[in-house]
C-alpha atoms as a PDB file:
ATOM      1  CA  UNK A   1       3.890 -17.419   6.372  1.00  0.00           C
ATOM      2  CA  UNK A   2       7.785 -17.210   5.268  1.00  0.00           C
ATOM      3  CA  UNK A   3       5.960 -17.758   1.633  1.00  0.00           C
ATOM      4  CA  UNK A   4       3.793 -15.002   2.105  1.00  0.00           C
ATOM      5  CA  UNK A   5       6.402 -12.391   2.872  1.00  0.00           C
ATOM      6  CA  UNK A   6       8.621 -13.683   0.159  1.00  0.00           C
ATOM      7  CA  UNK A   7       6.104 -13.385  -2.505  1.00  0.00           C
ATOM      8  CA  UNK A   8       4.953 -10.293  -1.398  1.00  0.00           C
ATOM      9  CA  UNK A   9       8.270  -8.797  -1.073  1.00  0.00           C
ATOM     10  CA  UNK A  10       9.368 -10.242  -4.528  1.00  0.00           C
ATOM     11  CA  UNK A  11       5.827  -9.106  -5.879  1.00  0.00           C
ATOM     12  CA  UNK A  12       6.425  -5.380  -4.535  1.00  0.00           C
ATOM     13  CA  UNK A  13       9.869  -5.071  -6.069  1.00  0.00           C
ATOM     14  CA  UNK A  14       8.759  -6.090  -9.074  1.00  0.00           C
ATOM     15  CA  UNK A  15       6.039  -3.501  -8.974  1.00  0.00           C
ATOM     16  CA  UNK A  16       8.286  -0.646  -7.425  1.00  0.00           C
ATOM     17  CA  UNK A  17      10.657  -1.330 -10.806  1.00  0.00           C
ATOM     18  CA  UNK A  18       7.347  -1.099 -13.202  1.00  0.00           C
ATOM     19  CA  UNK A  19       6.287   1.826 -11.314  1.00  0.00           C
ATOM     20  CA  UNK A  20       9.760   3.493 -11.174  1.00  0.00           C
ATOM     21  CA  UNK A  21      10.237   3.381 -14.893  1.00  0.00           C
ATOM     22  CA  UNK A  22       7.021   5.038 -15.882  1.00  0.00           C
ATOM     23  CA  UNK A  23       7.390   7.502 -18.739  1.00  0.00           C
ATOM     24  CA  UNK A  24       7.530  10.750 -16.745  1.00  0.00           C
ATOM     25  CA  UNK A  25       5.876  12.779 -19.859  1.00  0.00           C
ATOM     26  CA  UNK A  26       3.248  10.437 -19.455  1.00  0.00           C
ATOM     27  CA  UNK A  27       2.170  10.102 -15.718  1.00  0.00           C
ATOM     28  CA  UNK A  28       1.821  13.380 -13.804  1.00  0.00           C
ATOM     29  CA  UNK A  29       3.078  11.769 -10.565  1.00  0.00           C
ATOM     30  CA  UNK A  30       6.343  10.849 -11.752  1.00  0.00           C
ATOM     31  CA  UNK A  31       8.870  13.744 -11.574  1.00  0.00           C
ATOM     32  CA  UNK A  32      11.901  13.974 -13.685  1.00  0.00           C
ATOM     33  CA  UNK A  33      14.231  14.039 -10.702  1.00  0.00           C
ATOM     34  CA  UNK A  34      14.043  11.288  -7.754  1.00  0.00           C
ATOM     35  CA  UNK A  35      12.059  13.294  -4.825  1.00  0.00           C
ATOM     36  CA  UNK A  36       9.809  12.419  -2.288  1.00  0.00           C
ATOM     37  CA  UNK A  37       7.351  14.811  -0.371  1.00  0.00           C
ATOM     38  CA  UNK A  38       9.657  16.482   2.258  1.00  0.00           C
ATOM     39  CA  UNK A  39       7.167  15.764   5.055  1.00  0.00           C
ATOM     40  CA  UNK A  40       4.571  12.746   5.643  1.00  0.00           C
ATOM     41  CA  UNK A  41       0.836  13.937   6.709  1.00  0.00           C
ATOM     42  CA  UNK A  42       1.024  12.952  11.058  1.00  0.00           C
ATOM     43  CA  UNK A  43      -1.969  10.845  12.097  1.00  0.00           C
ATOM     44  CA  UNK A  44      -2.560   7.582  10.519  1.00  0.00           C
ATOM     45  CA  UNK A  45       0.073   5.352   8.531  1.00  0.00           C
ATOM     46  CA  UNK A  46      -0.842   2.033   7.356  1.00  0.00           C
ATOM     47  CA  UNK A  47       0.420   1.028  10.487  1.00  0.00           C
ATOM     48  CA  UNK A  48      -2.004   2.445  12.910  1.00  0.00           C
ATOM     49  CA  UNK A  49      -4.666   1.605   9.802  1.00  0.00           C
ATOM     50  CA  UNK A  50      -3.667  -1.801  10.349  1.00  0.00           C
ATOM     51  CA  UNK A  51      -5.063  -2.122  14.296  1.00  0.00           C
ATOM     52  CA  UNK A  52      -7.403   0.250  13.105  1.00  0.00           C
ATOM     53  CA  UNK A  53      -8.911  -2.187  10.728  1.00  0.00           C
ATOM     54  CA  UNK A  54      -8.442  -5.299  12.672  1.00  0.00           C
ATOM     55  CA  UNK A  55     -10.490  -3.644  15.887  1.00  0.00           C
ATOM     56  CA  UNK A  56     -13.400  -2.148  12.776  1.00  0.00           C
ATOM     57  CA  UNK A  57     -13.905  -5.441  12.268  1.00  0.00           C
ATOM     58  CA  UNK A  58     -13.277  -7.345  15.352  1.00  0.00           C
ATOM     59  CA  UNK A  59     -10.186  -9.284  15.506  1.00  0.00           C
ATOM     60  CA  UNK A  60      -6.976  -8.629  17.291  1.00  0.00           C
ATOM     61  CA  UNK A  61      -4.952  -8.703  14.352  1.00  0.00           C
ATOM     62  CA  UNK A  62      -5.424  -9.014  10.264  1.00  0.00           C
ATOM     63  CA  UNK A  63      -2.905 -11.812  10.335  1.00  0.00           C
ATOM     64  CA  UNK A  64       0.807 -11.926  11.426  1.00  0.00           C
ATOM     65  CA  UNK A  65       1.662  -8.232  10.120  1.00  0.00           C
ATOM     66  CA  UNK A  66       4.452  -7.319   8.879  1.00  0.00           C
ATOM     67  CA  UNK A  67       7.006  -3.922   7.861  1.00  0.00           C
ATOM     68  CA  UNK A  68       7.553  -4.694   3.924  1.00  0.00           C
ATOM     69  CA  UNK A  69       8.269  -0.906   3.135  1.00  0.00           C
ATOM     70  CA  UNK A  70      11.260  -2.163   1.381  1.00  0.00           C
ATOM     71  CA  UNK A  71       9.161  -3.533  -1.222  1.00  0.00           C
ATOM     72  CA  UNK A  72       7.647  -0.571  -2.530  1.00  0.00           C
ATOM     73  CA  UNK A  73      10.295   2.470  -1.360  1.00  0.00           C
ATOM     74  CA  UNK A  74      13.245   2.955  -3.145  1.00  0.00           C
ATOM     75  CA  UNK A  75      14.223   4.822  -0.520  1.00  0.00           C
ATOM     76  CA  UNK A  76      13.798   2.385   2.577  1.00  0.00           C
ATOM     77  CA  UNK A  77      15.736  -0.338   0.090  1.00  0.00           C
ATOM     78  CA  UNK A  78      18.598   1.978   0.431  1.00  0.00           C
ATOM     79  CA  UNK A  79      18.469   3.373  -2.992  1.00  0.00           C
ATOM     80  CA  UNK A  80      17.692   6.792  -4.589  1.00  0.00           C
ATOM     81  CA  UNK A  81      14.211   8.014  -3.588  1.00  0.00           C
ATOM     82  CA  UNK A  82      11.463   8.045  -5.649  1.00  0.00           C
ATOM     83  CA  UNK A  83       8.229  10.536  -6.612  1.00  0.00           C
ATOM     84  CA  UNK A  84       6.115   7.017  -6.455  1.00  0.00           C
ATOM     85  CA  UNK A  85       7.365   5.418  -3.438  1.00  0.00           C
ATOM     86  CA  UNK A  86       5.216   4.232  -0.633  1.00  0.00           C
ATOM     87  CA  UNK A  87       5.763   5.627   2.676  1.00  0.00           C
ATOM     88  CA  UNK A  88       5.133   2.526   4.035  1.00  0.00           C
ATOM     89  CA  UNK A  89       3.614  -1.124   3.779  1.00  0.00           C
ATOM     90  CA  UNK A  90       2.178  -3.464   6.448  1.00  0.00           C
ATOM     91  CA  UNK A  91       1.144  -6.876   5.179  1.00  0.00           C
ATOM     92  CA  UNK A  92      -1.031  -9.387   6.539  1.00  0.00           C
ATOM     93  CA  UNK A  93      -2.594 -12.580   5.842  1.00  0.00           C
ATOM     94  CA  UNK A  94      -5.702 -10.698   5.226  1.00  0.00           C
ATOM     95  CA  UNK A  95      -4.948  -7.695   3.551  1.00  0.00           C
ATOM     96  CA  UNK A  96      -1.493  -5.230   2.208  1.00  0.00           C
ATOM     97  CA  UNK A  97      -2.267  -1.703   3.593  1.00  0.00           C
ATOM     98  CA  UNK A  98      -0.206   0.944   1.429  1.00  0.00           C
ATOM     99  CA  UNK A  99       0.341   4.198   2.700  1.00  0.00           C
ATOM    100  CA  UNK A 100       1.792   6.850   0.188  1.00  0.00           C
ATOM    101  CA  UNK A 101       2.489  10.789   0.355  1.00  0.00           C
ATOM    102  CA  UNK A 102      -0.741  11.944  -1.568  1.00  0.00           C
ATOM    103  CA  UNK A 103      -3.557  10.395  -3.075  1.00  0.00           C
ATOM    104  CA  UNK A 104      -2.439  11.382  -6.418  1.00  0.00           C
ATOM    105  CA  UNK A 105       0.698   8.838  -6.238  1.00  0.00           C
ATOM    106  CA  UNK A 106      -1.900   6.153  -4.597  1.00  0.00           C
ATOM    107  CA  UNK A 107      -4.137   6.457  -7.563  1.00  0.00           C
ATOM    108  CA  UNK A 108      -0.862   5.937  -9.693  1.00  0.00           C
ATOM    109  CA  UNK A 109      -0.413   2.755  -8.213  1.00  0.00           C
ATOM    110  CA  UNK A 110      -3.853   1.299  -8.122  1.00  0.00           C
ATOM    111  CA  UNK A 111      -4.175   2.327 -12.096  1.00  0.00           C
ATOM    112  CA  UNK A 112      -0.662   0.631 -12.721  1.00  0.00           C
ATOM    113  CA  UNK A 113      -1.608  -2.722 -10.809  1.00  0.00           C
ATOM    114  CA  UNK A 114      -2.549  -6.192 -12.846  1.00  0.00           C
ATOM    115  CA  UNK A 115      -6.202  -5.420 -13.790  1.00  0.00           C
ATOM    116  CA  UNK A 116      -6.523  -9.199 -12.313  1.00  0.00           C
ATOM    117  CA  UNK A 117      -5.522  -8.033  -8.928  1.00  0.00           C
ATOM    118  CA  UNK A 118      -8.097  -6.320  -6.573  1.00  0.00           C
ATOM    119  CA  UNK A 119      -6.412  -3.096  -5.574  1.00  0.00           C
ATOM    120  CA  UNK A 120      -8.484  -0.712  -3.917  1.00  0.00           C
ATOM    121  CA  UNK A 121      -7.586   3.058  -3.389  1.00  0.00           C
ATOM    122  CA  UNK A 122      -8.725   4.973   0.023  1.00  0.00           C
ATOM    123  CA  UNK A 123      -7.133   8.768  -0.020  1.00  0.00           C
ATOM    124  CA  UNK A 124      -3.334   8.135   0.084  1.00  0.00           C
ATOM    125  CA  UNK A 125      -3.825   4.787   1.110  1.00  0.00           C
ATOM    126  CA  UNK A 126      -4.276   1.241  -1.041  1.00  0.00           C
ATOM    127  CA  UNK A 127      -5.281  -1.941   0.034  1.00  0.00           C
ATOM    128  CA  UNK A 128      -4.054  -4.788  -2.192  1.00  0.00           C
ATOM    129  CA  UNK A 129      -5.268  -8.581  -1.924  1.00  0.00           C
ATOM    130  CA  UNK A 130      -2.406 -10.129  -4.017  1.00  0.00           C
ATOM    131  CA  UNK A 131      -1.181 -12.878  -1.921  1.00  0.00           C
ATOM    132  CA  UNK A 132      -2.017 -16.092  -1.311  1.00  0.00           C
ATOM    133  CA  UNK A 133      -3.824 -16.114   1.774  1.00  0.00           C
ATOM    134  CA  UNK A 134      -5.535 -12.893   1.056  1.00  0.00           C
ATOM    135  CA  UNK A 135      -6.580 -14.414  -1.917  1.00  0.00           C
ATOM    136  CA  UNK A 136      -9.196 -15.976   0.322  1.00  0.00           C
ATOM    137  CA  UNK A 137     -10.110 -12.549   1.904  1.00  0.00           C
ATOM    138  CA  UNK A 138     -14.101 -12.591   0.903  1.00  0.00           C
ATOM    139  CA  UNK A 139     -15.278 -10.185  -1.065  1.00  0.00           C
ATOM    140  CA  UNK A 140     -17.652  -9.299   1.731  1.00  0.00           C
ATOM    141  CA  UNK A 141     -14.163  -8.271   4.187  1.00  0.00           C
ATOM    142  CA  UNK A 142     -12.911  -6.930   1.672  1.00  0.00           C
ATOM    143  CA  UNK A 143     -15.459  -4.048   0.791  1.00  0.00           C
ATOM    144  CA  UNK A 144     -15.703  -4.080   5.188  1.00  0.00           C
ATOM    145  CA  UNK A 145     -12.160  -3.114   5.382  1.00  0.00           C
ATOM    146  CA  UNK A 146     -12.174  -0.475   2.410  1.00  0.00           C
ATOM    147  CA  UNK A 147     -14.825   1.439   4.436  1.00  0.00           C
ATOM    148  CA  UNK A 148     -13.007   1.072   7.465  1.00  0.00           C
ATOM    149  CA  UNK A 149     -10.602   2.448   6.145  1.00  0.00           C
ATOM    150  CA  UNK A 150     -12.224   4.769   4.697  1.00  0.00           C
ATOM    151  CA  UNK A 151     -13.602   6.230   8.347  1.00  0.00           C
ATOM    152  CA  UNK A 152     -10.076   6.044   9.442  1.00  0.00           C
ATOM    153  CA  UNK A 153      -9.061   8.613   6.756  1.00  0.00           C
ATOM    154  CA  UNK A 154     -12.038  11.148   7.269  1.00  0.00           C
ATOM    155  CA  UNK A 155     -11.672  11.097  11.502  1.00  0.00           C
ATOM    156  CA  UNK A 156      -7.809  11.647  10.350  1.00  0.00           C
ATOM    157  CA  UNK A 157      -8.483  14.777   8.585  1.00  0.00           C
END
């Protein structure tokens, strides 16, 4: 699983830098200035989502997950925060569950992704099935979890 993090951690910088350099003229969700929204929404992160999901579809886990915020937050890689950054990333053998500040910068994202990667957007969150072993995720578990996770989001509101 040591691959998996590494790729997805390499993967996610790679993406943050894309993502960071977007023209700002040309993306709405990218401010001039480095900023982040001063206060996260309480209730589910992609944290909870990811127990959440497992238990929707009856497992104990989605596969070994794992805190790879760094990957996709300036800010939690120690650097200058960032209008696009994720509040926070969780990946699993099954799944990546993205949690931004607003929908608006998760739509950013998804739009921004490889068009050969399935990247699906559910309110502020994404779920991504980049790596290697969720490259085997069915197509069938993966529209299961998007609705899951789509219930989580409307019994959050």
């Amino acid at each position: 699983m040591l691959t998996r993090t590494t790729a997805a951690a390499v993967t996610g910088a790679a993406l943050l830098l894309a993502l960071v350099a977007c023209d700002p003229a040309a993306e709405p969700t990218t401010e001039s200035k480095p900023s982040v929204p001063s206060s996260q929404p309480a209730g589910l992160t992609a944290k909870t989502a990811e127990a959440g999901l497992a238990d929707a579809t009856g497992v104990k886990t989605l596969g070994d997950p794992k805190d790879n915020t760094a990957g996709c937050s300036q800010k939690a890689a120690g650097e200058e925060p960032h209008a696009n950054d994720c509040s926070q990333l969780i990946t699993t053998d099954t799944v990546s569950i993205y949690e931004f500040g607003t929908p608006k910068v998760a739509a950013h994202w998804v739009k921004e992704m490889p068009k050969d990667a399935d990247w699906r957007q559910v309110g502020r969150f994404a779920l991504a099935f980049g790596a290697r072993d969720q490259a085997l995720t069915s197509d069938e578990r993966r529209d299961e979890l998007e609705q899951a996770l789509g219930d989580l989001v409307a019994k959050d509101q």
